[in-house]
Each structure stands twice: as structure tokens, then as C-alpha cells.
Protein backbone atom coordinates (compact mmCIF):
# COMPACT_ATOMS: atom_id res chain seq x y z
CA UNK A 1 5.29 36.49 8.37
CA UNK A 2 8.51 35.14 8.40
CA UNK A 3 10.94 32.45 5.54
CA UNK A 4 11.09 28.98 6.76
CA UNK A 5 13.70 25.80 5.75
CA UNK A 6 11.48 23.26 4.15
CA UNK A 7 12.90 21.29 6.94
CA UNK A 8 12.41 23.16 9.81
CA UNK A 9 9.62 22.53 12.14
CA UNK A 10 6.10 24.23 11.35
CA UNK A 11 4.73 26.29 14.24
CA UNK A 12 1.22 26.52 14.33
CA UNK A 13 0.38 29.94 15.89
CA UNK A 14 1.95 32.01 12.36
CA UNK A 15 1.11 32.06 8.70
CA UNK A 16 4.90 30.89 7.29
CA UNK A 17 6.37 30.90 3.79
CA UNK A 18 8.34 28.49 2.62
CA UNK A 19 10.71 28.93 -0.50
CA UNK A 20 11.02 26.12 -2.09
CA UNK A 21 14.46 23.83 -2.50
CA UNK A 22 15.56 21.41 -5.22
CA UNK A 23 14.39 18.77 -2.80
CA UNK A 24 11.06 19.55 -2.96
CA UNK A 25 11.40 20.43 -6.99
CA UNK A 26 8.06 18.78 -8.99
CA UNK A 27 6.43 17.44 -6.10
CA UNK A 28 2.92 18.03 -5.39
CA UNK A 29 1.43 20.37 -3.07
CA UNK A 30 -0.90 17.78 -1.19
CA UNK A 31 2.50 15.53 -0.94
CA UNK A 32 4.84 18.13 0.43
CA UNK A 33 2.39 19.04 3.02
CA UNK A 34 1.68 15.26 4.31
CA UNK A 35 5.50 15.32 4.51
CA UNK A 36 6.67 18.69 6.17
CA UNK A 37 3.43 19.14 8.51
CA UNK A 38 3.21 15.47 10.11
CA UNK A 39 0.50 15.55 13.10
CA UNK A 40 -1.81 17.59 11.05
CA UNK A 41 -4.77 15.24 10.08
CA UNK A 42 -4.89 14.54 5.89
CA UNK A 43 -8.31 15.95 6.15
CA UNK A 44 -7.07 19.30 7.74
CA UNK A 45 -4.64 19.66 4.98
CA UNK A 46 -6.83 19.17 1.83
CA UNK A 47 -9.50 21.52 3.16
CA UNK A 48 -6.90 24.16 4.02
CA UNK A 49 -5.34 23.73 0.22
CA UNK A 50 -9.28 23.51 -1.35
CA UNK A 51 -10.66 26.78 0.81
CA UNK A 52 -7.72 28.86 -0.35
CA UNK A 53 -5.89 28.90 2.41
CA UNK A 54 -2.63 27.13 1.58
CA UNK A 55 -0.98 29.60 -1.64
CA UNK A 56 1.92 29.63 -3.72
CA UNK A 57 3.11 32.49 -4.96
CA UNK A 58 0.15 34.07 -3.72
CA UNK A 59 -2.02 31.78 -5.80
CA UNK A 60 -4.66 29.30 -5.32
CA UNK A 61 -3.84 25.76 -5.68
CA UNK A 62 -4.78 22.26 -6.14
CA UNK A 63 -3.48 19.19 -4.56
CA UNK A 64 -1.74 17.93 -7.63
CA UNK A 65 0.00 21.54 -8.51
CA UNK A 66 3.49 20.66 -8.72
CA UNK A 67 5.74 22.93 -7.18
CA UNK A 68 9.28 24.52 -8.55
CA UNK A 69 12.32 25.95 -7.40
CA UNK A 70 11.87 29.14 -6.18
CA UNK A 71 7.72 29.07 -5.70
CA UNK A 72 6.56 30.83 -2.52
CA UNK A 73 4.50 28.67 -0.45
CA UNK A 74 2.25 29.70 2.27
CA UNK A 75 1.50 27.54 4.69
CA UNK A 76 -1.47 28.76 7.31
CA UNK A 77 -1.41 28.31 11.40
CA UNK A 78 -2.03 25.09 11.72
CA UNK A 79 -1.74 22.38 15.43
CA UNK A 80 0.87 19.77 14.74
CA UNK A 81 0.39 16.63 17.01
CA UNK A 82 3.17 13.78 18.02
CA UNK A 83 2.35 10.66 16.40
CA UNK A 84 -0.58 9.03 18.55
CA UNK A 85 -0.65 12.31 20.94
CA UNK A 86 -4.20 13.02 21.33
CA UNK A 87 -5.67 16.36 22.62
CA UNK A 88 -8.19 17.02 25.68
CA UNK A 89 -10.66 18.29 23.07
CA UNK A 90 -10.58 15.08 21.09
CA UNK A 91 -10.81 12.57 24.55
CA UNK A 92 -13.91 14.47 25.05
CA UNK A 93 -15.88 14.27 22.08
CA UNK A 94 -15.21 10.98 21.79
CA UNK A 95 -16.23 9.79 25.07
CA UNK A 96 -19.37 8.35 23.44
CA UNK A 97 -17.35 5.47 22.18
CA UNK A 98 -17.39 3.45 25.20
CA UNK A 99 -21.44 3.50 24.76
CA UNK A 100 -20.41 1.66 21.64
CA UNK A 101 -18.81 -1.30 22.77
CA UNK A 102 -21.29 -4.49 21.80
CA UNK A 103 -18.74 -7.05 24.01
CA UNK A 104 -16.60 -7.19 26.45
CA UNK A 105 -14.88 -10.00 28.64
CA UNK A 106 -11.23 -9.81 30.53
CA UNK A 107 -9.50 -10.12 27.14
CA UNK A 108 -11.60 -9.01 24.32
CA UNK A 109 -13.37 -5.74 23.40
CA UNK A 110 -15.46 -5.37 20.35
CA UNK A 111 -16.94 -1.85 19.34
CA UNK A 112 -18.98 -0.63 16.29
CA UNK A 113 -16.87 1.42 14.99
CA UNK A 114 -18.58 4.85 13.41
CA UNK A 115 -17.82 6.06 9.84
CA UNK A 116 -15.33 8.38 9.47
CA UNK A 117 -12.68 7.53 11.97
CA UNK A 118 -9.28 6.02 11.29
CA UNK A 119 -8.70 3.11 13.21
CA UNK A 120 -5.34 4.23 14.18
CA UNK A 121 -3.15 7.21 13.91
CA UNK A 122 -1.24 7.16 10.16
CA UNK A 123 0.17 10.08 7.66
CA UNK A 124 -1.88 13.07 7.99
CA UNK A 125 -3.70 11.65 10.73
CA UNK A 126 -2.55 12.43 14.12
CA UNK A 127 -4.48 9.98 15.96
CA UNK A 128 -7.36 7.30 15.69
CA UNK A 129 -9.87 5.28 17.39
CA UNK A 130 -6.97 2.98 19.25
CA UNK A 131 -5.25 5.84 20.40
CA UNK A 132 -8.35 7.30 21.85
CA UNK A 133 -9.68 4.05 23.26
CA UNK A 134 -6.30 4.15 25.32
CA UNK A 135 -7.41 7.50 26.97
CA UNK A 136 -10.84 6.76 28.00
CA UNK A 137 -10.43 2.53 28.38
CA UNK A 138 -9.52 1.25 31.94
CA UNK A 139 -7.59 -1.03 29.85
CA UNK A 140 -5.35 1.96 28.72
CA UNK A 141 -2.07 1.02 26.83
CA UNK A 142 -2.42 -2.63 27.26
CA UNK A 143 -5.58 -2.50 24.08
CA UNK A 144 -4.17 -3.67 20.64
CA UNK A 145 -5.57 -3.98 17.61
CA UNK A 146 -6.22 -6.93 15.95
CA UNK A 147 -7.66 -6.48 12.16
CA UNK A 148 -8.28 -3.28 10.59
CA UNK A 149 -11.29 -1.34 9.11
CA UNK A 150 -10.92 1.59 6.44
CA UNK A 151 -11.53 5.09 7.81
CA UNK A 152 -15.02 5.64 6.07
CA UNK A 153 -16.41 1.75 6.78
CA UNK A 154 -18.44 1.25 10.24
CA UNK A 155 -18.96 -2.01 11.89
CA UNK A 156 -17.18 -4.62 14.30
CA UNK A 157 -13.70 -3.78 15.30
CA UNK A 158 -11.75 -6.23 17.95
CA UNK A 159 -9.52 -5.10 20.12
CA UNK A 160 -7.35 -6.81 22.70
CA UNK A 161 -6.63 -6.47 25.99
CA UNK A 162 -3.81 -9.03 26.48
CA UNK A 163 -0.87 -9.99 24.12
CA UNK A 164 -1.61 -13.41 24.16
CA UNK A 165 -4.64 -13.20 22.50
CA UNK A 166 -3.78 -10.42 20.18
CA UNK A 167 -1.16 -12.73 18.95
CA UNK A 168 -4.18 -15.29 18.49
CA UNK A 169 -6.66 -13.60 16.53
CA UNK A 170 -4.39 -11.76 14.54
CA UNK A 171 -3.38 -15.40 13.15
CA UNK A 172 -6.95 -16.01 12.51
CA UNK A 173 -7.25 -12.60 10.04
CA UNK A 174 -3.57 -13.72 8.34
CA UNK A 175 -5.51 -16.96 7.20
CA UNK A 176 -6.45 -16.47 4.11
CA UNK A 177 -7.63 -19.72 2.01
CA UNK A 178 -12.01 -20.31 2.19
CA UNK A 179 -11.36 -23.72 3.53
CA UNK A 180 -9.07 -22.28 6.37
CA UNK A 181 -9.94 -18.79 7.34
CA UNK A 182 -10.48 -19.48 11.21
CA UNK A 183 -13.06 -16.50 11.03
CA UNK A 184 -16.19 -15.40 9.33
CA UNK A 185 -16.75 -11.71 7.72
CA UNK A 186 -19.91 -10.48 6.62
CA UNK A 187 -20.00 -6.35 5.45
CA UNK A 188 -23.50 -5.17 4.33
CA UNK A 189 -22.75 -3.00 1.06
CA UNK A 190 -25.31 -0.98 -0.98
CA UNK A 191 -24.02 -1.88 -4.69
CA UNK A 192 -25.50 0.23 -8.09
CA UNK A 193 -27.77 -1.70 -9.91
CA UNK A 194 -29.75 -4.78 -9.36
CA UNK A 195 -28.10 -7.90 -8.75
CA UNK A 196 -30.45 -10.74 -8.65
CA UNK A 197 -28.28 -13.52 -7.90
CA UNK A 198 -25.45 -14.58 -5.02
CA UNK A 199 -22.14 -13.96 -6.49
CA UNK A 200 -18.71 -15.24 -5.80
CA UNK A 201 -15.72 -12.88 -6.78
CA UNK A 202 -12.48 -14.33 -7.44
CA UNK A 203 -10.03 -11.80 -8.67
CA UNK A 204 -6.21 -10.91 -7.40
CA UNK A 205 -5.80 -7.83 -6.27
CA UNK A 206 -3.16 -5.37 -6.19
CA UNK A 207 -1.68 -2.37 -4.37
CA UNK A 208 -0.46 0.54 -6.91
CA UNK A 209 0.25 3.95 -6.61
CA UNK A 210 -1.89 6.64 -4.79
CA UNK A 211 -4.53 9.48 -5.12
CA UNK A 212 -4.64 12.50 -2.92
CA UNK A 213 -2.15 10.32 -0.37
CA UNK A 214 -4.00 7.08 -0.27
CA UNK A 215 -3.27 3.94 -1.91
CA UNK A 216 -5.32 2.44 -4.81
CA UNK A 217 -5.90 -0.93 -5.10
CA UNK A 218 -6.94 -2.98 -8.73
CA UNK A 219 -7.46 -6.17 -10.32
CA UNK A 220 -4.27 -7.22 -11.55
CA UNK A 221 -2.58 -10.70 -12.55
CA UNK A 222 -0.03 -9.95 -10.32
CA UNK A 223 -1.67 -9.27 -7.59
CA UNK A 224 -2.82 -11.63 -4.44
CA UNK A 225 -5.54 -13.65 -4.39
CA UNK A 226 -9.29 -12.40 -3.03
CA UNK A 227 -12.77 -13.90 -3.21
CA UNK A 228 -15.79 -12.62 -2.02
CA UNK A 229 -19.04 -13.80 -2.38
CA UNK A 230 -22.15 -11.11 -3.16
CA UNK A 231 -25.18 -12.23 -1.89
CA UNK A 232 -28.34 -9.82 -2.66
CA UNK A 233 -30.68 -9.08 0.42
CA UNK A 234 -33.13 -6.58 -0.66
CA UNK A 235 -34.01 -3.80 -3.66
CA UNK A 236 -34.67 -0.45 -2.19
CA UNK A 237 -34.76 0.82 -5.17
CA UNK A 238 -34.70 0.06 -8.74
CA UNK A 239 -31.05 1.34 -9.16
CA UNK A 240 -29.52 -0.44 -6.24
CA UNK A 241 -28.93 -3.37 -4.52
CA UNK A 242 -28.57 -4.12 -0.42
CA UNK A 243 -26.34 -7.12 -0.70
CA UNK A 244 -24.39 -8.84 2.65
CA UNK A 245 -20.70 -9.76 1.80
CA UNK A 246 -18.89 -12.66 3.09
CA UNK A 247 -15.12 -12.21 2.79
CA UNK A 248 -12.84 -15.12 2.20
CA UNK A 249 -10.17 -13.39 2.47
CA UNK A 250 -9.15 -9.89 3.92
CA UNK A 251 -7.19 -7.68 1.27
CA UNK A 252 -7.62 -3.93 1.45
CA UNK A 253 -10.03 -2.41 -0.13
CA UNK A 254 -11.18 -5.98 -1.30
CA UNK A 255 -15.21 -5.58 -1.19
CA UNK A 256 -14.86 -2.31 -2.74
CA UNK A 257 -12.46 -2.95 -5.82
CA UNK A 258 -14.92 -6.57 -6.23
CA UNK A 259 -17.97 -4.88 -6.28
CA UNK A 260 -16.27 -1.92 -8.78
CA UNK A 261 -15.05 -5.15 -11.28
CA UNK A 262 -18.58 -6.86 -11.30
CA UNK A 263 -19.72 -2.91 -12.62
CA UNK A 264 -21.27 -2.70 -9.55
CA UNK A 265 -19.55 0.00 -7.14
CA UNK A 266 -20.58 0.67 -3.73
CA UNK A 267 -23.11 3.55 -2.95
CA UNK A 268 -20.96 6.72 -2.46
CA UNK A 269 -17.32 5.18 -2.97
CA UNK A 270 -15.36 8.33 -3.72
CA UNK A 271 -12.04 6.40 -4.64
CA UNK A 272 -13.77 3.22 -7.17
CA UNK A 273 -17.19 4.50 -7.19
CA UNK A 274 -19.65 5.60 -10.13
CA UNK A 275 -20.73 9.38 -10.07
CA UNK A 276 -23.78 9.95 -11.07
CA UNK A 277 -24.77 7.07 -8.80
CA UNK A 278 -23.30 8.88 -5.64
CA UNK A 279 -25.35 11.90 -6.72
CA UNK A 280 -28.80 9.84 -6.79
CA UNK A 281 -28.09 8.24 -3.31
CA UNK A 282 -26.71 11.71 -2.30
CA UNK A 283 -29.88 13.28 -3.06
CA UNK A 284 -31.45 10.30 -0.50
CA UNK A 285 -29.00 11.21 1.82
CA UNK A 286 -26.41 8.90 1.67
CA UNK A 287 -23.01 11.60 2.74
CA UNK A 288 -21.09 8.16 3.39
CA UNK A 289 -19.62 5.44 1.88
CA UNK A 290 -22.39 2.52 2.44
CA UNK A 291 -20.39 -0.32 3.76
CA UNK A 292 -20.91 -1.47 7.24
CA UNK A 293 -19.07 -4.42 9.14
CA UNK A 294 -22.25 -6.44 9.81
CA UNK A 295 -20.84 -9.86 11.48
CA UNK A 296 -17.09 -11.23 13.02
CA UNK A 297 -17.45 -14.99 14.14
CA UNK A 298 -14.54 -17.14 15.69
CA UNK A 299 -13.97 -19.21 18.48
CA UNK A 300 -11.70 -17.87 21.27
CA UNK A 301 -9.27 -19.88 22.42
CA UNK A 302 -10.73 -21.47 25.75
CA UNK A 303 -14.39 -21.96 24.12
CA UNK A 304 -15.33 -24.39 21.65
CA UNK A 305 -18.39 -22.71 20.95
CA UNK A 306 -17.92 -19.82 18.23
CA UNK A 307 -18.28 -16.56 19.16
CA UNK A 308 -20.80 -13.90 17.13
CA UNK A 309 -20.49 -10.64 17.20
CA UNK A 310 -22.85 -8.09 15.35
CA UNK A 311 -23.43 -4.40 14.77
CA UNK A 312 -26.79 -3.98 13.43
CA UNK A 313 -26.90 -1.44 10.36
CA UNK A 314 -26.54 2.35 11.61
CA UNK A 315 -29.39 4.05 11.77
CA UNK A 316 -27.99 7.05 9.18
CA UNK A 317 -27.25 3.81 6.22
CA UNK A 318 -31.24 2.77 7.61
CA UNK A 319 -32.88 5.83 6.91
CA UNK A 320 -31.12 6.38 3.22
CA UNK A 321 -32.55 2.21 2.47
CA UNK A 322 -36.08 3.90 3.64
CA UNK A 323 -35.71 6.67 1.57
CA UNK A 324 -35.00 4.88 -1.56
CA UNK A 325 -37.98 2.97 -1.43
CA UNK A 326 -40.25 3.13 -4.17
CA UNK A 327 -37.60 5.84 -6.57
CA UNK A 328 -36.43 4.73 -9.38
């Protein structure tokens, strides 16, 4: 094992100790790591800091242990990626996306996007679902996004094949007053408790600091404006609520931090959720956050006639509404 400048590049075939500078005085462990090992996904780096294998001075740690001048911090072999460089292994074993594309035409490509992948490549994560798209499209580099979904929410997701229209419906998700929106959203979210009534949400939100690396969003006065509107579907059990979501506008996080102010999180939200309900739907089987794009419709711009796209519930969110049925 060798000493290495907090600055210097990581190599990912040794175990390396870092001593620690004034620069990096008081700042977390999680932080220091998203900064100095950039290419290695976030997910990579928490587990190696939970399962013991990150230490400083020969320690455990957690994510929020703040280091100090002088501490001894070893850092494990780990594979540092370029920005959007995506490995053999990965274009492989996610070939099955192109068997979820739900439509296609010269310009346009729509996929139902699984849980659990990053829509593009971001701090900690080396790559994402465009940057593997351009590996196993024809389309290649010319595909764009044009909205975004959170890493953990499935559903629609359009992507572009010309600049044109990128341009286009990427002015359609900007719009963001009800009586203007140029696009319809509907998410299917499994809420705790029992709503019995459609609901419309009107609360600003806004963007604050983060937790483990990600940004948390609340409702604030100063925030931007959001409205949603809650509209209960079915009761698969007496503790929850199936409800579809129509978004009138498109803030991060939105359905989630709505849903969390009406006392009424989504099923197995880690970030604005309720506990003890993610243990209950846990114990049904729920190991995701149970929010699902459901429906995207807009006109394109040669066709008068709007467009509908849908990605019917996945069948992992459909067997945890079975197995709720009937508990209590």
C-alpha cells in the first residue's frame, strides 16, 4: 500500500491511503469520496463505506464522519470510468432495453424505463440509460434526452433522435402553468393511508441542501410553484392507497414531496417516506420506490392528433398490489 495526494488520480487495481490535507479538513467521508473518485457509481461508494471497506485510521466509518487533518484514509481498489464511458460488461446486460421501447418513428423513441437506473450519467454515477442507449441504438450519438425521470421511478422516458425535435418537446416540459402545459403526465403512486377523494396539491417547492449526495426538495414559500392533482384508483389494502397522478407541472421530486405534505408518502420513499410504512409494504415485497410513469400525451409537431404513450404498471409494483389484498 502506498500514500496518495488527495488530488492525485485513484488507481483502481491497489488499496491506497490517503492523508488527509486542510482542504479536505471537516468534510464528510461520503462527500470526499464523490469528489476524489469521480466515475465510481454513488452506489459503489456507499456500499464500500457501509461493508467496511473504506477506513480511516483503520476504523469503520459512516458517510457523515467528518474527517481531520492528519486522519488516514483507506480507500479500496475500485474502476474509475470517464464521464459517460460505459464498459463492455454494462452494454451487455443492458441489451434488454431495446425490448423495452413501447414507440418508435424516424424522430422519436419512447422506452419504459426500469427502476433503478439513472437516466443519465451524474456525480457518482458513471453512466446511465442515455449513455447506454447510444451503444446499443442505431441511432447512436444523435439520441437526446428530452425530460427526465428520477433514478428509482419507472415509466415513459422520450428520447430524440433529431435536434429539431428535441428542441420541441423540451419546450413542451418547460411549460409549466395547468392552462398551458402542452403535455399531459400521469405517474401511478402507491400513497400510505386511504385517500377517498381526488386531490389537487398546490404547494411551492424548493431545492435545499442534500443527504448522502442528493438534493432534498420541501415545501417552502420561497420556492416555485407545483400542483398536482391525487386521484384515488383502488384500496389494496386498508393502509394504502393506489392513486394515478396528473402533474401540472414538472418540479423534481414534485409527486413525492406532495404526497409527503398531504401525510401521505409514497410506498417505500427512502428520502420523504414514512418507516414503518416501508416495512409493511416491505414485508409484501415492495424493495422499490412505488412510483411508475403511467402516461406522456402531446401532439408532435406534424400531427394534429395527440400522441399517447403508456407503460402499463410493472409486473414487480403488480404483484406487491396483489399481495396486499385483503391485509390490513
Amino acid at each position: 500500500m502506498s500514500r496518495l495526494n488527495p488530488t492525485s488520480k485513484i488507481s483502481h487495481k491497489d488499496v491506497r491511503i490517503v492523508e488527509i490535507k486542510d482542504n479536505a479538513d471537516q468534510q464528510r467521508v461520503d462527500n470526499y469520496l464523490l469528489r476524489v473518485l469521480k466515475g465510481v457509481p454513488r452506489s459503489r461508494i456507499y456500499r464500500m463505506i457501509r461493508s467496511g471497506e473504506v477506513r480511516v485510521n483503520k476504523g469503520r466509518v459512516k458517510p457523515t464522519t467528518r474527517l481531520v487533518i492528519g486522519d488516514l484514509l483507506r480507500i479500496p481498489p475500485v474502476m474509475i470510468l470517464e464521464p459517460g464511458e460505459v464498459p463492455d460488461s454494462a452494454v451487455n446486460k443492458h441489451a434488454y432495453l431495446l425490448d423495452r421501447v413501447i414507440y418508435e418513428d424516424g424522430g422519436l423513441l419512447a422506452i419504459n424505463k426500469p427502476s433503478g437506473l439513472a437516466v443519465h450519467a451524474g456525480t457518482g454515477i458513471a453512466y446511465g440509460l442515455i449513455e447506454l442507449l447510444r451503444k446499443i441504438h442505431p441511432a447512436g450519438t444523435d439520441l437526446e434526452l428530452c425530460h427526465r425521470l428520477d433514478r428509482e421511478t419507472s415509466g415513459v422516458l422520450l428520447i430524440s433522435k433529431k435536434r429539431q425535435l428535441n428542441r420541441y418537446l423540451n419546450n413542451l416540459f418547460k411549460q409549466k402553468t395547468e392552462a398551458n402545459s402542452g403535455i399531459k403526465k400521469c405517474y401511478l403512486a402507491l400513497l400510505k393511508g386511504r385517500m377517498k377523494q381526488t386531490t389537487k396539491v398546490e404547494h411551492k417547492l424548493y431545492r435545499q441542501g442534500k443527504h448522502d449526495g442528493e438534493r432534498i426538495v420541501v415545501v417552502h414559500p420561497d420556492g416555485v410553484v407545483a400542483a398536482s392533482t391525487f386521484r384515488p384508483v383502488s384500496w389494496p389494502a386498508s393502509l394504502a392507497t393506489l392513486c394515478e397522478v396528473d402533474l401540472h407541472t414538472g418540479r423534481t421530486h414534485q409527486v413525492r414531496v406532495h404526497a409527503q405534505s398531504m401525510g401521505c408518502p409514497v410506498a417505500c420513499d427512502n428520502k420523504y417516506g414514512d418507516k414503518r410504512f416501508n416495512r409493511k409494504m416491505s414485508e409484501a415485497g415492495l424493495n422499490r420506490l412505488f412510483l411508475h410513469a403511467y402516461l406522456l400525451e402531446f401532439k408532435l409537431p406534424d400531427n394534429p392528433v395527440p400522441l399517447a404513450l403508456k407503460a402499463e404498471i410493472p409486473e414487480d409494483l403488480d404483484r406487491v398490489l396483489l399481495a396486499l389484498q385483503g391485509t390490513q
